[in-house]
C-alpha atoms as a PDB file:
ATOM      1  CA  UNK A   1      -2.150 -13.746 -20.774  1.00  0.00           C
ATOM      2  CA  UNK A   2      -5.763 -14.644 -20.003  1.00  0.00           C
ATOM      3  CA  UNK A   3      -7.046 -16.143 -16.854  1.00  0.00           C
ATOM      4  CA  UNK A   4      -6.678 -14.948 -13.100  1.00  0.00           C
ATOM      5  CA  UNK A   5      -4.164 -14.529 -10.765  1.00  0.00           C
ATOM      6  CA  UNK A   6      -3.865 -13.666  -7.074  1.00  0.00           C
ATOM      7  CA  UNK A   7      -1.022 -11.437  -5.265  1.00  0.00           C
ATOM      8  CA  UNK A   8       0.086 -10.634  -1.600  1.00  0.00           C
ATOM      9  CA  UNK A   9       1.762  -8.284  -0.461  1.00  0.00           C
ATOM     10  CA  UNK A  10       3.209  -6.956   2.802  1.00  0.00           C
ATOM     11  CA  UNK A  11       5.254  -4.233   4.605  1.00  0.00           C
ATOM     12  CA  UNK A  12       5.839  -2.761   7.606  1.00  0.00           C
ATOM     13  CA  UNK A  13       7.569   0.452   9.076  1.00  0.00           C
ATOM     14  CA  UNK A  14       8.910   1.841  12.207  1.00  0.00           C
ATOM     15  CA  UNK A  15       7.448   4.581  13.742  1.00  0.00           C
ATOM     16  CA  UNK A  16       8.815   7.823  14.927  1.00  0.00           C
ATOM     17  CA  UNK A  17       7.857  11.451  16.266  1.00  0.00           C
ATOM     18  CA  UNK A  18       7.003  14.058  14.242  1.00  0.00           C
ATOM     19  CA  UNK A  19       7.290  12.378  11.257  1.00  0.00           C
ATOM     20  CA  UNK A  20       4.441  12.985   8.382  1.00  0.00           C
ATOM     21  CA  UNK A  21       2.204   9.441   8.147  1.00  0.00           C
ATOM     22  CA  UNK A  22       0.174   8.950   5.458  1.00  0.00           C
ATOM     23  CA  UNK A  23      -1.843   5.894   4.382  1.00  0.00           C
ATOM     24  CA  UNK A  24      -3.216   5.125   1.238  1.00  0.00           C
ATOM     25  CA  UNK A  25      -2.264   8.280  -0.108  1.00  0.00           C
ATOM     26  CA  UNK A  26      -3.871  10.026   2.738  1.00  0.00           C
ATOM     27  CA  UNK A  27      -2.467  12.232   4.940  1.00  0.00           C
ATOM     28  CA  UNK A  28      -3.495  11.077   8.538  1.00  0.00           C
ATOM     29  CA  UNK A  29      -3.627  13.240  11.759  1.00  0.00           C
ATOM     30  CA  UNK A  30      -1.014  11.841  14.217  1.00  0.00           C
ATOM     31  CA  UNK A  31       2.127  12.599  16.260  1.00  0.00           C
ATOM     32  CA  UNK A  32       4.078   9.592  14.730  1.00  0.00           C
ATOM     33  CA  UNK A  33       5.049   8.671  11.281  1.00  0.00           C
ATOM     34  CA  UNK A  34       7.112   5.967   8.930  1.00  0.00           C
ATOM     35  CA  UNK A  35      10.648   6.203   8.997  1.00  0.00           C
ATOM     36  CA  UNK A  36      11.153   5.092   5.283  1.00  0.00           C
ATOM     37  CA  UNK A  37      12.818   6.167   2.059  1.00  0.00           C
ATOM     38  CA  UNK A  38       9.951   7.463   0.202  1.00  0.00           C
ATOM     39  CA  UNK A  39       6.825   8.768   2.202  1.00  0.00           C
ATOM     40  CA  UNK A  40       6.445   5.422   3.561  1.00  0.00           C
ATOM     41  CA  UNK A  41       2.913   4.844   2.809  1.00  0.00           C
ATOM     42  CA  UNK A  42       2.819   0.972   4.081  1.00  0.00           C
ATOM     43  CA  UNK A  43      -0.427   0.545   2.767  1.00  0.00           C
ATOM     44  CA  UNK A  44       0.223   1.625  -0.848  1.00  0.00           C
ATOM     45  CA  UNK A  45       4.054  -0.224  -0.507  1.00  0.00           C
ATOM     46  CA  UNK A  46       1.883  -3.681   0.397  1.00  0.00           C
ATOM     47  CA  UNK A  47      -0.739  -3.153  -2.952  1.00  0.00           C
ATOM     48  CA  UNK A  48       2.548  -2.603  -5.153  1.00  0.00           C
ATOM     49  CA  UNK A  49       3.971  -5.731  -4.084  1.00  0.00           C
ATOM     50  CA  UNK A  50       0.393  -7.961  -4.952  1.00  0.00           C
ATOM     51  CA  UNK A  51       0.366  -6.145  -7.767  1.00  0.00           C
ATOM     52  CA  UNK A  52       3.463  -6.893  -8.750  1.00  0.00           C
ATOM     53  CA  UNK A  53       3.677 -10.405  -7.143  1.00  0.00           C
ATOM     54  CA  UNK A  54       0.545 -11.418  -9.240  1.00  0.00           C
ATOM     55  CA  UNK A  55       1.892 -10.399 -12.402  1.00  0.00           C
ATOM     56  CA  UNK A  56       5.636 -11.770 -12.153  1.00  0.00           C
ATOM     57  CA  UNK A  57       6.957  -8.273 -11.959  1.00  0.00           C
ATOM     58  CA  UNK A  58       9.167  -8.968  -8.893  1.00  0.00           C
ATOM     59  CA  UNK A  59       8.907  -6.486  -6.371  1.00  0.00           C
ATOM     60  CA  UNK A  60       8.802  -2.905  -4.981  1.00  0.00           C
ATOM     61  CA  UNK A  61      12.418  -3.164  -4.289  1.00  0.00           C
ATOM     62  CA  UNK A  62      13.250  -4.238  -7.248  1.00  0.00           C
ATOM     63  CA  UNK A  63      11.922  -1.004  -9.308  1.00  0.00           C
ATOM     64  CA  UNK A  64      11.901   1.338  -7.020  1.00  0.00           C
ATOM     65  CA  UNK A  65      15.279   0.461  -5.123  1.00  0.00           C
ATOM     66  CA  UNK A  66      15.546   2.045  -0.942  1.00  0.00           C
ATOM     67  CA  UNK A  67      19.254   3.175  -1.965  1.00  0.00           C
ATOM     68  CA  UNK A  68      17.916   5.279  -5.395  1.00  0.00           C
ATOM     69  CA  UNK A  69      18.105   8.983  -4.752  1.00  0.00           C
ATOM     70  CA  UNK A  70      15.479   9.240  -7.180  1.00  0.00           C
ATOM     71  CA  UNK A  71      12.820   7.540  -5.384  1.00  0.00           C
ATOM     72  CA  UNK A  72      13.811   9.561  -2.098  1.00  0.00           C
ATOM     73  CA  UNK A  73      10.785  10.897  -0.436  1.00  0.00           C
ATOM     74  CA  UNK A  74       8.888   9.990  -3.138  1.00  0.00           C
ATOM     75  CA  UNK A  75       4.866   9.879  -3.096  1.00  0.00           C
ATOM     76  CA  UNK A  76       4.229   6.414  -2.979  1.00  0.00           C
ATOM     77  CA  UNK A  77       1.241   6.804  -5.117  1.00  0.00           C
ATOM     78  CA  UNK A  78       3.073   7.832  -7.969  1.00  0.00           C
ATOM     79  CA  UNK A  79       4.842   4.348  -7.495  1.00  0.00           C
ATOM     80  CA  UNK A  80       1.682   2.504  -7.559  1.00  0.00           C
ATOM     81  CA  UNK A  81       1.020   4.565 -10.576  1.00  0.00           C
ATOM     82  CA  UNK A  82       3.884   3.525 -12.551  1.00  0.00           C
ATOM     83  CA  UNK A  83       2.898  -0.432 -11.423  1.00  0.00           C
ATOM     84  CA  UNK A  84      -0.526   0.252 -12.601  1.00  0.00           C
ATOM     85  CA  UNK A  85       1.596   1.049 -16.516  1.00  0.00           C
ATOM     86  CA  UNK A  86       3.695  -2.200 -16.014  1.00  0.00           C
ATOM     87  CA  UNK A  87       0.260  -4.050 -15.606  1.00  0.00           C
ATOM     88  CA  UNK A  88      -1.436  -2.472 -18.400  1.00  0.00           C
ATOM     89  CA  UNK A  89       2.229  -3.069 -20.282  1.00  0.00           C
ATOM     90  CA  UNK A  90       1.182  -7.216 -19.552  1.00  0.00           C
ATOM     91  CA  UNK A  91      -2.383  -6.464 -20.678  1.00  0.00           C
ATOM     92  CA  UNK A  92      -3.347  -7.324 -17.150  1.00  0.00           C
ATOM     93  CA  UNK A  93      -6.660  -5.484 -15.744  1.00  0.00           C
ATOM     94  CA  UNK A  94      -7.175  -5.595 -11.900  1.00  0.00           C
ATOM     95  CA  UNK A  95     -10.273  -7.031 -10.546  1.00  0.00           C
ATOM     96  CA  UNK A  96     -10.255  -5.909  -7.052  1.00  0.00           C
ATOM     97  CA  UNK A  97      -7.459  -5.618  -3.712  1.00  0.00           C
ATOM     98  CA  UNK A  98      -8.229  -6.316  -0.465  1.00  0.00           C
ATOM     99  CA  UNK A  99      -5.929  -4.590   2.702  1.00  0.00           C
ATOM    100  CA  UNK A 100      -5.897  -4.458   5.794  1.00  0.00           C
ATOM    101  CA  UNK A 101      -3.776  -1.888   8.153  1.00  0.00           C
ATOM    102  CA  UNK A 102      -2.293  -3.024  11.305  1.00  0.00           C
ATOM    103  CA  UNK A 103      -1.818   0.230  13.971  1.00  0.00           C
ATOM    104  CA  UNK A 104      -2.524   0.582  17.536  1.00  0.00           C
ATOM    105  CA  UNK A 105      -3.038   4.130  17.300  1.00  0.00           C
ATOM    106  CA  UNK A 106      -4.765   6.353  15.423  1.00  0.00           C
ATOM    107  CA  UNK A 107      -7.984   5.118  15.349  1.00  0.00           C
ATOM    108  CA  UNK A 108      -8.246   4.993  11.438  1.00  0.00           C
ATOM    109  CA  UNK A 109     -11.888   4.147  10.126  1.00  0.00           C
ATOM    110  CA  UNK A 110     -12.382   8.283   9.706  1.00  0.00           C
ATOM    111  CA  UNK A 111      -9.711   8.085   6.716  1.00  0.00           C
ATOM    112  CA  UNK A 112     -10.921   5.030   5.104  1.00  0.00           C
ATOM    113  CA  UNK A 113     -13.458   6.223   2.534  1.00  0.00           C
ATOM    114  CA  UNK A 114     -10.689   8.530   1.519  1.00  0.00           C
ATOM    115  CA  UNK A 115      -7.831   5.806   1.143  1.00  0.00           C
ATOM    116  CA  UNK A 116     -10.157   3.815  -0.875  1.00  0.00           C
ATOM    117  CA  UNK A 117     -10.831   6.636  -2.971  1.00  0.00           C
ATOM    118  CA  UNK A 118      -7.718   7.705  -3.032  1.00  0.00           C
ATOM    119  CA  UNK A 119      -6.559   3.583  -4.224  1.00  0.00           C
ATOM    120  CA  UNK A 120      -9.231   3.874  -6.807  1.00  0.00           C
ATOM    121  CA  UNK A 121      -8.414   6.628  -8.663  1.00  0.00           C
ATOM    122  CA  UNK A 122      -4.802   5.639  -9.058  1.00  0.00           C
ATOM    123  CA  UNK A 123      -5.536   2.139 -10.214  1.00  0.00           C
ATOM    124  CA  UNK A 124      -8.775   3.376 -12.608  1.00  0.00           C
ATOM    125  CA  UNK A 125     -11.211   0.704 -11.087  1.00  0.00           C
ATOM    126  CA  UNK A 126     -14.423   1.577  -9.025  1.00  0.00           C
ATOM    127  CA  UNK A 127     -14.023   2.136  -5.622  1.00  0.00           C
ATOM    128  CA  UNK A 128     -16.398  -0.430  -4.847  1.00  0.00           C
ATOM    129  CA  UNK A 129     -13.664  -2.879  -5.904  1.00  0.00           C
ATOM    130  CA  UNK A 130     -11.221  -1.510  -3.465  1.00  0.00           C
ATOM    131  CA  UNK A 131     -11.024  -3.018   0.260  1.00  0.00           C
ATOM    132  CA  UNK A 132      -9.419  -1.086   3.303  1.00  0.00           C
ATOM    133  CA  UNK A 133      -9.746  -2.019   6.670  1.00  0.00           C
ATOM    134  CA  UNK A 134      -8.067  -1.484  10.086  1.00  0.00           C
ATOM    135  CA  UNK A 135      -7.230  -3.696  13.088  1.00  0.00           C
ATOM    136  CA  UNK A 136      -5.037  -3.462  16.067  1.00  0.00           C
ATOM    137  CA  UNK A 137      -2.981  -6.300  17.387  1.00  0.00           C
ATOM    138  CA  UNK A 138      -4.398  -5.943  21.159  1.00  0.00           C
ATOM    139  CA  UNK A 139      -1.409  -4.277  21.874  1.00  0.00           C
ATOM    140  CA  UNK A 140       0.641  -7.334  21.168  1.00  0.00           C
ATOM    141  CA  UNK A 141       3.800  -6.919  18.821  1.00  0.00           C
ATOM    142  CA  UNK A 142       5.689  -4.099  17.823  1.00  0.00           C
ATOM    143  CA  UNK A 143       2.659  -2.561  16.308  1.00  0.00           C
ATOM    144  CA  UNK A 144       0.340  -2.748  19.942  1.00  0.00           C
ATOM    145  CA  UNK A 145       3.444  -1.072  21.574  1.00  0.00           C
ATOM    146  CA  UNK A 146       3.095   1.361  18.873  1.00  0.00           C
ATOM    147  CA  UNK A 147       6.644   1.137  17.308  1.00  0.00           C
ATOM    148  CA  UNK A 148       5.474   0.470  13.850  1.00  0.00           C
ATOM    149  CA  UNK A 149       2.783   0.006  11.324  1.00  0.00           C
ATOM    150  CA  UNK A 150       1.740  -3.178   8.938  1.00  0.00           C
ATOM    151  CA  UNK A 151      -0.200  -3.607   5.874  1.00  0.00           C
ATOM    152  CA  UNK A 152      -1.161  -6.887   4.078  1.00  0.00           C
ATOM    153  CA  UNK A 153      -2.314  -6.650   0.792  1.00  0.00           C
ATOM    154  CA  UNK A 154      -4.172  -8.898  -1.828  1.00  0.00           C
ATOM    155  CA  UNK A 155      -5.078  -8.599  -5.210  1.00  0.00           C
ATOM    156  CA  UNK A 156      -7.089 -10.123  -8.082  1.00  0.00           C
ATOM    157  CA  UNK A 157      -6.119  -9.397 -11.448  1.00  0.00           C
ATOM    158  CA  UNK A 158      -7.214 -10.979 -14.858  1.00  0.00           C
ATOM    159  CA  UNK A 159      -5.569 -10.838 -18.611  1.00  0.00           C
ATOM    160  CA  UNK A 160      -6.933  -9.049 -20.618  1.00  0.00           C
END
């Protein structure tokens, strides 16, 4: 398949105490974390779904199914991993993503260079092509009342 195509994704997760949170593979500092079936990295869970929207792949749910015990707990950046092989499987090469966290609290800018490196790595580009950035909502929502977390994710990917 030559040419480009675009994905979104999105996800969000409830928040609760004392529960690990990590972020684009990173392990941040904070009293809350997802309540998910894997780690609940939102962030990662968002780039899957571009990923997989701009390839026709379906979606996170659809290969890595909530009710499989297999997939229980699971590091979510072994998931984007194994998108990253359906891609190559399609002779598609990603171009660049673009995502943006939505949190109240923790401030997250500190863990940003990591994430991105983190991204990077996983899906073999340069870190230069790889976008994070954080924003509140103003305390609006479910996310400024701190009940939960949102990513939005889009991608660029090109055939090979």
């Amino acid at each position: 398949m030559e040419g480009y195509r675009i994905g979104h994704g999105y996800d969000v997760h409830a928040l609760a105490d004392g529960l690990p949170l990590v972020l684009g593979g990173v392990r941040i500092n904070h009293a809350k974390g997802c309540v998910a079936h894997s780690d609940g990295d939102v962030l990662v869970h968002a780039l899957c779904d571009a990923l997989l929207g701009a390839s026709a792949l379906g979606d996170i749910g659809l290969h890595f199914p909530d009710t499989s015990d297999e997939y229980k707990g699971a590091d979510s950046m072994i998931l984007l991993a194994k998108v990253v092989d359906l891609l190559d499987a399609k002779d598609y090469g990603i171009v660049n993503v673009d995502c943006t966290l939505v949190m109240q609290k923790p401030k997250l800018r500190p863990y940003i260079d990591d994430m991105r490196a983190s991204i990077a790595a996983v899906l073999k580009i340069p870190t230069d092509r790889v976008s994070v950035k954080a924003t509140t909502e103003e305390r609006l929502g479910f996310t400024g009342r701190e009940e939960g977390v949102s990513a939005h994710a889009v991608v660029l990917i090109k055939g090979k």
